[in-house]
C-alpha atoms as a PDB file:
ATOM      1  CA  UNK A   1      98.148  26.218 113.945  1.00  0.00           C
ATOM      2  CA  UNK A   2      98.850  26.755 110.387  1.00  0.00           C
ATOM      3  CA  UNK A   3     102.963  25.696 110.750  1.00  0.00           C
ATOM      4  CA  UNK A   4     101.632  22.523 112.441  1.00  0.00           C
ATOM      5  CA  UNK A   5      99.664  21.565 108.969  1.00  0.00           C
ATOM      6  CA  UNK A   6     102.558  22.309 106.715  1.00  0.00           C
ATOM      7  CA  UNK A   7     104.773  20.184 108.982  1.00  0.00           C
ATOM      8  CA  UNK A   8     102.228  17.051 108.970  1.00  0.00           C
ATOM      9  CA  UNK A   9     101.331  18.333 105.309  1.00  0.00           C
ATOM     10  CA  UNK A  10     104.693  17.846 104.440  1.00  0.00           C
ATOM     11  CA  UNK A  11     106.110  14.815 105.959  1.00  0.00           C
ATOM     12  CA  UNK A  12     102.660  13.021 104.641  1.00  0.00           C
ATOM     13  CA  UNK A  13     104.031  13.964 101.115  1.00  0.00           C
ATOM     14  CA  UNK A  14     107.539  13.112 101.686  1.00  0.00           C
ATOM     15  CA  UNK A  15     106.052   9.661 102.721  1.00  0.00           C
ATOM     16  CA  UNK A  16     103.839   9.144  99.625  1.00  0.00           C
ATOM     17  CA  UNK A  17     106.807  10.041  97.525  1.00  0.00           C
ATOM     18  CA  UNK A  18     109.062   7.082  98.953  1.00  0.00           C
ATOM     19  CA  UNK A  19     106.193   4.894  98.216  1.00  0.00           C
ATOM     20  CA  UNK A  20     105.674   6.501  94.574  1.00  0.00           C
ATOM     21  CA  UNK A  21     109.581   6.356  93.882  1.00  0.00           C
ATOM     22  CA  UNK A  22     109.505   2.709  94.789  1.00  0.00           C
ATOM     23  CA  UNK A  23     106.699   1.911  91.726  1.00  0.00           C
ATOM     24  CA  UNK A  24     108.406   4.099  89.563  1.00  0.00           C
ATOM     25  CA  UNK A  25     111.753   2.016  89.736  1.00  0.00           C
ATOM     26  CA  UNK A  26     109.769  -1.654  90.010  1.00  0.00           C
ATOM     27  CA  UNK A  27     108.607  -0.300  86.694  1.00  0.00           C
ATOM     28  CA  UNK A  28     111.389   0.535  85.071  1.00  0.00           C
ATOM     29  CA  UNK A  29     110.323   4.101  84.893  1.00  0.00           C
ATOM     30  CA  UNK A  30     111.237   7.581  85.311  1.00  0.00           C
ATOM     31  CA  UNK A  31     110.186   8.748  89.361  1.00  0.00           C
ATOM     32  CA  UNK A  32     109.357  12.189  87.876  1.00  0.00           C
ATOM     33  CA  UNK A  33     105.755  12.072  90.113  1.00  0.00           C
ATOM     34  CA  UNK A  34     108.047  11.550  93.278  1.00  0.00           C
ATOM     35  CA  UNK A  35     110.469  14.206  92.443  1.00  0.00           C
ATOM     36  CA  UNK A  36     107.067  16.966  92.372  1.00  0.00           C
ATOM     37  CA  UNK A  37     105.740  15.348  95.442  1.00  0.00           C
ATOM     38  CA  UNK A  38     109.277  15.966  97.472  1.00  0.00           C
ATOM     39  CA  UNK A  39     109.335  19.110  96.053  1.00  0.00           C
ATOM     40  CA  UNK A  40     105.700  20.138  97.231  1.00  0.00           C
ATOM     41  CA  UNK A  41     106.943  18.403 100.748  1.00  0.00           C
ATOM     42  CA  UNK A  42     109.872  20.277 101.209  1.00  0.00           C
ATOM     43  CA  UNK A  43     108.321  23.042 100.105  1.00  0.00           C
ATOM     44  CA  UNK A  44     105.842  22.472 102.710  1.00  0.00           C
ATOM     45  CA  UNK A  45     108.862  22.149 105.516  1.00  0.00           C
ATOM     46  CA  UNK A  46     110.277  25.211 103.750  1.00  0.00           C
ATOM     47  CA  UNK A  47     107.210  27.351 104.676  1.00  0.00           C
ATOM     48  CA  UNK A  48     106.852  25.584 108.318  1.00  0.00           C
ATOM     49  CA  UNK A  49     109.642  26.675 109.511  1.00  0.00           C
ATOM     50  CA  UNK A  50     110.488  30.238 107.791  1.00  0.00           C
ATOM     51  CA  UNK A  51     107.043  31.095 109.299  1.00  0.00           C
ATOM     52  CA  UNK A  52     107.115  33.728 112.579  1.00  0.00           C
ATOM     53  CA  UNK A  53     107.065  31.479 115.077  1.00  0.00           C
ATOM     54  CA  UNK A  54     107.642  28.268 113.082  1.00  0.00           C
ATOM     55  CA  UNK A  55     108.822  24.922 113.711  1.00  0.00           C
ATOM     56  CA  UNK A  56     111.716  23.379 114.060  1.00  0.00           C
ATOM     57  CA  UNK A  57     112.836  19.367 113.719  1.00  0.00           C
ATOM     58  CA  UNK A  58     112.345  18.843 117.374  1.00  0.00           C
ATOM     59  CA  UNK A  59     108.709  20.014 116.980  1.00  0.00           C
ATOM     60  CA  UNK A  60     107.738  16.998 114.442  1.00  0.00           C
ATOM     61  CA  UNK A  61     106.214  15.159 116.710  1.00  0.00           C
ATOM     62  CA  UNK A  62     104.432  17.430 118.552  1.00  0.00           C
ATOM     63  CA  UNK A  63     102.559  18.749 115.324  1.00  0.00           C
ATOM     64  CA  UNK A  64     101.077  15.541 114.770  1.00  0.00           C
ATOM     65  CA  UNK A  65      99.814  14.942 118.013  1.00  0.00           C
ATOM     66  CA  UNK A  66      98.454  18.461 118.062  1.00  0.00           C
ATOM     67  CA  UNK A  67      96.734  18.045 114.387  1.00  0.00           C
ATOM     68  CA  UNK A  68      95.142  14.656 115.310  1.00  0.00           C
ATOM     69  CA  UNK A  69      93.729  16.073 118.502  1.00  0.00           C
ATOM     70  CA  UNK A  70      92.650  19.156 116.359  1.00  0.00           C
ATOM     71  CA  UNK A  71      90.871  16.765 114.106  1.00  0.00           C
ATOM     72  CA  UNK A  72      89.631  14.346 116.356  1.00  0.00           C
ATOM     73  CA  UNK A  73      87.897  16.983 119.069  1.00  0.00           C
END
């Protein structure tokens, strides 16, 4: 279960980054908040899938549903 989390983990971050690059240019600023956040998110894909047994692209989707049943059950 543990690749599924850094897979959901990691595309969660990934999204808040987007969203945290976006303020950082509508304020004229430096995105250096994204840039750790992508790096903690691929860093998090990074361990996912170097893991025995890990996950691959094709298994994003499944990771989510499996971690949302996991949380909601």
């Amino acid at each position: 279960m543990a690749p599924d989390f850094l897979i959901v983990g990691g595309t969660v971050l990934l999204a808040l980054s987007v969203a945290s690059a976006v303020a950082a240019w509508a304020d004229a600023r430096r995105p250096t908040v994204a840039l750790a956040v992508v790096l903690a998110g691929v860093g998090m894909f990074a361990a996912a899938m170097m893991v025995q047994g890990g996950l691959g692209w094709r298994d994003v989707p499944e990771a989510f549903v499996r971690v949302i049943a996991l949380v909601l059950n």
